[in-house]
C-alpha atoms as a PDB file:
ATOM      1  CA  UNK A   1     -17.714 -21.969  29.372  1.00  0.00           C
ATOM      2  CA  UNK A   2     -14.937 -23.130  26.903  1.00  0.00           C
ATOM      3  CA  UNK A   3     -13.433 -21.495  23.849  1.00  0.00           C
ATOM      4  CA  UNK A   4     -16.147 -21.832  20.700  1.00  0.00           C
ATOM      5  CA  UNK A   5     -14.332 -23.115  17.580  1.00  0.00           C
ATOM      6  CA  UNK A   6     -15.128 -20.073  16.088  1.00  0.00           C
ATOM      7  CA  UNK A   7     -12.250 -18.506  17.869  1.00  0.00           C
ATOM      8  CA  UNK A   8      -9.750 -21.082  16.194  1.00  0.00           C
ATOM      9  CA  UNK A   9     -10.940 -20.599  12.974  1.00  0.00           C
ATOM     10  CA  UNK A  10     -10.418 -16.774  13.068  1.00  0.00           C
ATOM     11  CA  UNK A  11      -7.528 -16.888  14.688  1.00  0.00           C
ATOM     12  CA  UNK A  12      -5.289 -19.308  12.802  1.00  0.00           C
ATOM     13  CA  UNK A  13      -6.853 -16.764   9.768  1.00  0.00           C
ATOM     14  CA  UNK A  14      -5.757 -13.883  11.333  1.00  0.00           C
ATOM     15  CA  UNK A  15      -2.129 -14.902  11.863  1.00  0.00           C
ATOM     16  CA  UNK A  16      -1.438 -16.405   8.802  1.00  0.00           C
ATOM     17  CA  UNK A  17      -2.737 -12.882   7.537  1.00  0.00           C
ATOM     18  CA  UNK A  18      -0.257 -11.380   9.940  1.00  0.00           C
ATOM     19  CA  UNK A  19       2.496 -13.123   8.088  1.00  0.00           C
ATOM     20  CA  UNK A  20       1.714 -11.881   5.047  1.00  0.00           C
ATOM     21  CA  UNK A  21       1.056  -7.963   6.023  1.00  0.00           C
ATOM     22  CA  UNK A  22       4.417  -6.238   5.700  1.00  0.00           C
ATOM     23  CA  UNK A  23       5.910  -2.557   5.065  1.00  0.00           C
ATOM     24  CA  UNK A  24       7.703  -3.724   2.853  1.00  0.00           C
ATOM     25  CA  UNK A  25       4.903  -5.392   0.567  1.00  0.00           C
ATOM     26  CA  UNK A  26       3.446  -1.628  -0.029  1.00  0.00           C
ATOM     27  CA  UNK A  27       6.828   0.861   0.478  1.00  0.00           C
ATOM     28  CA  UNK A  28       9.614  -1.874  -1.349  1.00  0.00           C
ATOM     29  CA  UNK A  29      13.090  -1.927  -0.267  1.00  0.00           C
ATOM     30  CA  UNK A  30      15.030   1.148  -1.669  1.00  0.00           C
ATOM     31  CA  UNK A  31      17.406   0.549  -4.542  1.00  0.00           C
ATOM     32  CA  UNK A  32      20.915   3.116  -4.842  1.00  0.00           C
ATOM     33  CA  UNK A  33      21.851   4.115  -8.457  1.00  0.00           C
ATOM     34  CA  UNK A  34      26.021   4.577  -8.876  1.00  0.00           C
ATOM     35  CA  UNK A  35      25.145   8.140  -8.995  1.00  0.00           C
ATOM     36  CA  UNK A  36      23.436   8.542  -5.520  1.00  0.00           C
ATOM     37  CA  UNK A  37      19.536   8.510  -6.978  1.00  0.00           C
ATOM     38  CA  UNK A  38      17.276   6.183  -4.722  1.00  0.00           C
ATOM     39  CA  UNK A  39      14.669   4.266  -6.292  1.00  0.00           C
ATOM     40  CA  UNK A  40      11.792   3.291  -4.010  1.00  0.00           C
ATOM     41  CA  UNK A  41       9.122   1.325  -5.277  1.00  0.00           C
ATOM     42  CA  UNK A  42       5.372   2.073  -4.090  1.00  0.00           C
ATOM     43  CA  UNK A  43       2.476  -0.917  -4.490  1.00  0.00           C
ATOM     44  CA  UNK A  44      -1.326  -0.525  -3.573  1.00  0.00           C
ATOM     45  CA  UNK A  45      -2.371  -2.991  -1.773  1.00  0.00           C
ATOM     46  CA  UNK A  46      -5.662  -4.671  -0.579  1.00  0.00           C
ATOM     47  CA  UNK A  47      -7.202  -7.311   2.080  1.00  0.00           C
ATOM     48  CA  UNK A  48     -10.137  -8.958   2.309  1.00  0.00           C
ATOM     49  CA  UNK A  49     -10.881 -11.378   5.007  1.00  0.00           C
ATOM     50  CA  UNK A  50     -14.209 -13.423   6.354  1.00  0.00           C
ATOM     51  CA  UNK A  51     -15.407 -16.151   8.659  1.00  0.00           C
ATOM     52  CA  UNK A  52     -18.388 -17.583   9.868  1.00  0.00           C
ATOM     53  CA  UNK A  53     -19.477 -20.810  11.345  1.00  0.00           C
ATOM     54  CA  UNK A  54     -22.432 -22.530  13.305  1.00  0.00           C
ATOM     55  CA  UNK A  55     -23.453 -24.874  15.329  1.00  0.00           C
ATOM     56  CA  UNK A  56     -25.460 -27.670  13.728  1.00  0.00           C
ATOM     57  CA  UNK A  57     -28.177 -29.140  16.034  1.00  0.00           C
ATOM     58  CA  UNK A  58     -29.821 -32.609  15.807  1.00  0.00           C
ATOM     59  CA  UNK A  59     -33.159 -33.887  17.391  1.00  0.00           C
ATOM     60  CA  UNK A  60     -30.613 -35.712  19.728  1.00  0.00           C
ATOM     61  CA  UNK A  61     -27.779 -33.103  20.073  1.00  0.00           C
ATOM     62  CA  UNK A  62     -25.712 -33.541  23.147  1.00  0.00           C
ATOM     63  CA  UNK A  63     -24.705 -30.329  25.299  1.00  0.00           C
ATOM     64  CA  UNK A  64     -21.399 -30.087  22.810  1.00  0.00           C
ATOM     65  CA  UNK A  65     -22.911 -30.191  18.961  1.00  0.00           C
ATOM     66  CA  UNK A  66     -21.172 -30.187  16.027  1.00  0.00           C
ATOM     67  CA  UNK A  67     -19.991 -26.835  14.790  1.00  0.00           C
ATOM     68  CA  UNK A  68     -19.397 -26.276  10.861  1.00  0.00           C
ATOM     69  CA  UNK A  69     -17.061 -23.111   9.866  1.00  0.00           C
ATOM     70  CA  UNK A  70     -14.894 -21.430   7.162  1.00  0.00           C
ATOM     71  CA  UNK A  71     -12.934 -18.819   6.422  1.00  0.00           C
ATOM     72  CA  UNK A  72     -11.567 -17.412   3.522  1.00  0.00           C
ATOM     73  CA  UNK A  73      -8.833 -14.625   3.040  1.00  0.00           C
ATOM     74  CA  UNK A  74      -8.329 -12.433  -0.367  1.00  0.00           C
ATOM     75  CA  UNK A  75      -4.761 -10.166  -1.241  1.00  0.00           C
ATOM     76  CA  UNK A  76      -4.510  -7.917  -3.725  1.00  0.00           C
ATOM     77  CA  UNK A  77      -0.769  -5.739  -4.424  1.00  0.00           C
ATOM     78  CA  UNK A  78      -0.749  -3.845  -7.637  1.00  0.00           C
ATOM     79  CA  UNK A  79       2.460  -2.033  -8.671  1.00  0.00           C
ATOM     80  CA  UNK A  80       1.462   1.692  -8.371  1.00  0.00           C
ATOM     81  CA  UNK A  81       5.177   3.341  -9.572  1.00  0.00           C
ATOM     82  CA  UNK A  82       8.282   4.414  -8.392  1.00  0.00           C
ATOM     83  CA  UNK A  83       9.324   6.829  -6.206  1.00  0.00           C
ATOM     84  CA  UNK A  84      13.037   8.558  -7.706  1.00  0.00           C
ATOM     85  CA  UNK A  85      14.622  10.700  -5.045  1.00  0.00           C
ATOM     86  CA  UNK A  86      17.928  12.676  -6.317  1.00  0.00           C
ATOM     87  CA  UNK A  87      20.180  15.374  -5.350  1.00  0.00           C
ATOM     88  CA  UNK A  88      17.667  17.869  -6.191  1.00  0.00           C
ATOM     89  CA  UNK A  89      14.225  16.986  -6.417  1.00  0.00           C
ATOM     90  CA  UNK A  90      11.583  14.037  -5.664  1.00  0.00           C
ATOM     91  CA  UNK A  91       9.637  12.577  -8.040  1.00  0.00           C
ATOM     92  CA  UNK A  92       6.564  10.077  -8.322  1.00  0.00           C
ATOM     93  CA  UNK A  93       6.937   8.027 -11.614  1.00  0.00           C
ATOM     94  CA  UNK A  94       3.262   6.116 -11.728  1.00  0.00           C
ATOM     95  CA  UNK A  95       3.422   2.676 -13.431  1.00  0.00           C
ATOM     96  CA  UNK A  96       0.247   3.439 -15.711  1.00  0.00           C
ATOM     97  CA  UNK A  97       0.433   4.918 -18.589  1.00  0.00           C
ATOM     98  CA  UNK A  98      -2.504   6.907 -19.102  1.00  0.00           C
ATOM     99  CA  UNK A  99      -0.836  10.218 -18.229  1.00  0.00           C
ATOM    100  CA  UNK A 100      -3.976  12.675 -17.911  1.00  0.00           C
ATOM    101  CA  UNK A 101      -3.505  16.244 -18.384  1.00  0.00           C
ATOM    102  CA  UNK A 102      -4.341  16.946 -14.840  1.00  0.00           C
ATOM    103  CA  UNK A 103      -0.982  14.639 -14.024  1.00  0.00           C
ATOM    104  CA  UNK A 104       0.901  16.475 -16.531  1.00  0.00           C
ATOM    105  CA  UNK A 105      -0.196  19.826 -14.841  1.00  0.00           C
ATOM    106  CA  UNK A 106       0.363  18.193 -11.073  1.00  0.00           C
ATOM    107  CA  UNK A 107       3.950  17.434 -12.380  1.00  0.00           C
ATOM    108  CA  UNK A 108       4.559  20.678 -14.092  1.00  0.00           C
ATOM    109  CA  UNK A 109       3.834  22.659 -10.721  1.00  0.00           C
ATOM    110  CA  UNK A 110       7.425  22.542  -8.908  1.00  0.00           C
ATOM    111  CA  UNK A 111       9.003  23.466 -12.158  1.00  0.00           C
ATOM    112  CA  UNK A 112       6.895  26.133 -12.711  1.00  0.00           C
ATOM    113  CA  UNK A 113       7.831  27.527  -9.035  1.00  0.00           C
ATOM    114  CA  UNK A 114      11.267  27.335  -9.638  1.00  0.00           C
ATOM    115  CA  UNK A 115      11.434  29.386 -12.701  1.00  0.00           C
ATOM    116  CA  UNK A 116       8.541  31.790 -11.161  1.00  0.00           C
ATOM    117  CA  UNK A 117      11.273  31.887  -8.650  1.00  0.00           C
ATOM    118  CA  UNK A 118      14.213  32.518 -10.530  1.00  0.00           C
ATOM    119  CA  UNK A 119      12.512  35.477 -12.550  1.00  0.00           C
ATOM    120  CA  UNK A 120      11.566  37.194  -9.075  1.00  0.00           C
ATOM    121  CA  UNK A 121      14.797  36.615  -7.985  1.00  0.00           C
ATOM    122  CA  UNK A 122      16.225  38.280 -11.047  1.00  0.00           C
ATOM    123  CA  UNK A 123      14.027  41.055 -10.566  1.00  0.00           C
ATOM    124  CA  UNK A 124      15.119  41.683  -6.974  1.00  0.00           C
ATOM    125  CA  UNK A 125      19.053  41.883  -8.476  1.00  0.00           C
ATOM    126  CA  UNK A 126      19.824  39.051  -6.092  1.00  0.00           C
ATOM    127  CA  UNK A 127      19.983  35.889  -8.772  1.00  0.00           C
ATOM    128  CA  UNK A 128      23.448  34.286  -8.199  1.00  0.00           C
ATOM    129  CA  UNK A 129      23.311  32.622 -11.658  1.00  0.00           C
END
């Protein structure tokens, strides 16, 4: 039995959607400030992809009938931030601006260990400050 067209269709689909799909589309290239900082940006992305096809008898179809098909292929990348890695720490920057006060509090947390850190170390007589 031969190939069914079907396979074609999917497959020519499926490797131009290949071409497209790339680490670097959702984790960009990294970017180096003068002062060492590395600025990486971060993108959602999303893919869609369908196909579908038939055979189309006749009253007088012959062993090999036509076939009818399509496909159809959907991308979606949306800038999500930046990721800023320096010296000393690593930080998310998001791209939206609608800061909620549950992402204040998630960025707040690894300063708040480092002074809750300090203070015990201070305690302890061992702060090198």
């Amino acid at each position: 039995m031969s190939e069914h067209p079907i396979n074609n269709l999917m497959g020519t689909v499926m490797e131009q959607l290949k071409g497209m799909i790339d680490v670097n589309t959702i984790v960009g290239e990294p970017v180096e400030t003068a002062n060492g900082t590395m600025i990486i940006p971060i993108s959602k992305v999303g893919f869609g992809f369908a196909a579908g096809g038939s055979d189309i008898p006749t009253k007088n179809a012959p062993a090999n009938a036509p076939f009818g098909g399509g496909s159809g292929a959907g991308v979606s990348i949306a800038p999500m931030g930046f990721l800023v890695i320096s010296q000393d720490q690593i930080k998310l920057v998001p791209m939206n601006s609608s800061n909620t006060p549950l992402d204040k509090l998630v960025d707040y947390i690894p300063v708040a260990f480092e002074k809750v850190n300090k203070i015990v170390k201070k305690r302890k007589g061992t702060d090198e400050e």
